[in-house]
Protein backbone atom coordinates (compact mmCIF):
# COMPACT_ATOMS: atom_id res chain seq x y z
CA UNK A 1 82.88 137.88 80.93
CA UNK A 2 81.02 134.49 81.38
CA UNK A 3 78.52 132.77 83.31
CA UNK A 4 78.86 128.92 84.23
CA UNK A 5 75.26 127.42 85.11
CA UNK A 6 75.22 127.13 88.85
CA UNK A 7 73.54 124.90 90.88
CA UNK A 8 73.07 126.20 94.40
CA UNK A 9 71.47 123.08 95.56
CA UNK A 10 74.88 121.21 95.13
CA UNK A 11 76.59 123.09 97.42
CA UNK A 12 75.97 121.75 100.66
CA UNK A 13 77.42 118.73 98.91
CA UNK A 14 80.33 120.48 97.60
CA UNK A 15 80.96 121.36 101.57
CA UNK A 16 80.90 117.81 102.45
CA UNK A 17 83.38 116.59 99.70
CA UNK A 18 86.04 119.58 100.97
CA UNK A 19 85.26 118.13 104.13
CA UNK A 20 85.97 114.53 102.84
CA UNK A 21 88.82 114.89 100.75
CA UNK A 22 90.96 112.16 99.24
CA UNK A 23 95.05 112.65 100.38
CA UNK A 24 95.76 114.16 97.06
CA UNK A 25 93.06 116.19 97.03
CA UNK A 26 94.56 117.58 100.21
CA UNK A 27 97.68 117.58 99.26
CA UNK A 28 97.12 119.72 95.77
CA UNK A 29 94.78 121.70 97.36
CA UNK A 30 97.85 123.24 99.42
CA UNK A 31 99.77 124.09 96.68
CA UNK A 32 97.21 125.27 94.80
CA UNK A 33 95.08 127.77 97.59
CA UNK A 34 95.91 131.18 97.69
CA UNK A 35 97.39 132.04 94.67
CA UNK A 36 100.35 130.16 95.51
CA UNK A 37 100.81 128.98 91.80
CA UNK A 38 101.37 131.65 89.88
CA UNK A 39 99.26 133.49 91.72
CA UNK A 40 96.19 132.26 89.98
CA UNK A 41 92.83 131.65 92.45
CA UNK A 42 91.13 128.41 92.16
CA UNK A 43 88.41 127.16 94.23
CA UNK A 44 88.28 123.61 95.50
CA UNK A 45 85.31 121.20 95.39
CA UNK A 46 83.07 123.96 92.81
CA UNK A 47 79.83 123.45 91.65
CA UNK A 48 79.33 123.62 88.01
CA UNK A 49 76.00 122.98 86.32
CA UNK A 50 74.74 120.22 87.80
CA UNK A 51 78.39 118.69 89.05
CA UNK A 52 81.05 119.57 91.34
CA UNK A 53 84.69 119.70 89.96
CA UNK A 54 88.11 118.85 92.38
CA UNK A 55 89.79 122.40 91.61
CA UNK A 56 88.59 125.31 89.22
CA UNK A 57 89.99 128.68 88.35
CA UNK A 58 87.51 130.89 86.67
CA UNK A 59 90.63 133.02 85.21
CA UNK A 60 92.41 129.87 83.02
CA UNK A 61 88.56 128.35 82.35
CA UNK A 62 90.56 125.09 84.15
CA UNK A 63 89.32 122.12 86.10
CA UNK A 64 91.61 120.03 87.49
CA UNK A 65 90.23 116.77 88.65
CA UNK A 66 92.05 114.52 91.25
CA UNK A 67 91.16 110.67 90.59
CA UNK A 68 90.78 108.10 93.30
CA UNK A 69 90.56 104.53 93.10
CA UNK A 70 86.92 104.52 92.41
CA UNK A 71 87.23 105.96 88.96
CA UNK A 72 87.44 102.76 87.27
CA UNK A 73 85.01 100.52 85.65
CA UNK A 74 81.53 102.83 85.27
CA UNK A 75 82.57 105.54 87.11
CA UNK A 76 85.10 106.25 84.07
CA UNK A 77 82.28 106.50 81.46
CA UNK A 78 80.51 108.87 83.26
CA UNK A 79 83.18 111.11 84.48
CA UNK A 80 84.31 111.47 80.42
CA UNK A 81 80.61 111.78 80.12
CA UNK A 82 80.81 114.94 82.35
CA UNK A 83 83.96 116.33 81.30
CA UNK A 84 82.32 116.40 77.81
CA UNK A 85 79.68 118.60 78.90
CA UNK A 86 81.78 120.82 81.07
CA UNK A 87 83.96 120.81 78.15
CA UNK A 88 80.98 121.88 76.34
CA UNK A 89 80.92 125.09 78.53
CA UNK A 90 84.69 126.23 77.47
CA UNK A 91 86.01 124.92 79.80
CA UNK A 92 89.34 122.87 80.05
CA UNK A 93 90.51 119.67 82.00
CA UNK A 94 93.55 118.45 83.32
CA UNK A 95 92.93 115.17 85.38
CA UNK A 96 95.46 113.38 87.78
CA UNK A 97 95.31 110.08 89.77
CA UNK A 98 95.70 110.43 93.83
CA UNK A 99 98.49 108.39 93.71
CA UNK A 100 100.39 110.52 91.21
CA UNK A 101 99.44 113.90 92.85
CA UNK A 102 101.23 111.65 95.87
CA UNK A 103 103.65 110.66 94.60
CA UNK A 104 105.02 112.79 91.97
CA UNK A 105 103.97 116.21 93.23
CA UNK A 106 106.39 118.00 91.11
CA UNK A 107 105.20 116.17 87.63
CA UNK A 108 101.83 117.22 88.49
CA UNK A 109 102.65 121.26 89.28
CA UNK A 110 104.91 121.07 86.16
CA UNK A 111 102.17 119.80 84.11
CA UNK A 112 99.69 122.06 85.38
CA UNK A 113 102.38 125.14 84.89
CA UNK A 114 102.69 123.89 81.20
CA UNK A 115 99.24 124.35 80.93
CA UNK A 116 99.35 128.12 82.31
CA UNK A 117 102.52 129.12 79.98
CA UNK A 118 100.13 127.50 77.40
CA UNK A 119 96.83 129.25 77.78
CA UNK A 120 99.52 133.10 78.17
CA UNK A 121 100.65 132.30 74.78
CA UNK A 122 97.26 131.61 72.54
């Protein structure tokens, strides 16, 4: 068993970004909630630390990020910045556009299911 840092102060803050998703954030988010993929949990918009990650499931140590337009430029450095240190922590990223989670649904739930068959065979 493991403990991720938690910062409780983030979470009203987490509760505003679920409340303010991006499309694909609500889109994944519905195929994601409930165990409905492979019947793993994952919780959406989770503080870790001193940040707050898209989608994470404590069980496969995975955060899935959803990127919007805005993570260009700056905001790029600093979110590989912050994947390094989550990273740090054991834990592992997969990271999608909103426009792919969009458009190619099925690309990004393959991808992600990869990654499951993955982490049941090491």
């Amino acid at each position: 068993m493991y403990h991720l840092p938690y910062n409780k102060d983030r979470k009203a803050f987490a509760r505003y970004l679920r409340n303010h998703s991006t499309l694909g954030e609500v889109l994944l988010w519905q195929r994601l909630r409930a165990g409905r993929l492979r019947g793993y949990t994952f919780n959406r918009q989770k503080p870790i630390a001193t940040y707050i990650v898209d989608f994470y499931c404590k069980t496969l140590r995975l955060v899935i990020e959803v990127d919007g337009g805005y993570h260009e430029g700056d905001q790029k450095l600093l979110d590989r910045e912050r994947q390094s240190v989550l990273e740090d922590l054991g834990l592992r990223f997969l990271r999608f556009s909103d426009e792919e989670v969009q458009k190619d649904m099925d690309v990004v739930l393959r991808r992600i299911e990869a990654f499951i068959e993955g982490c049941q065979f090491s």
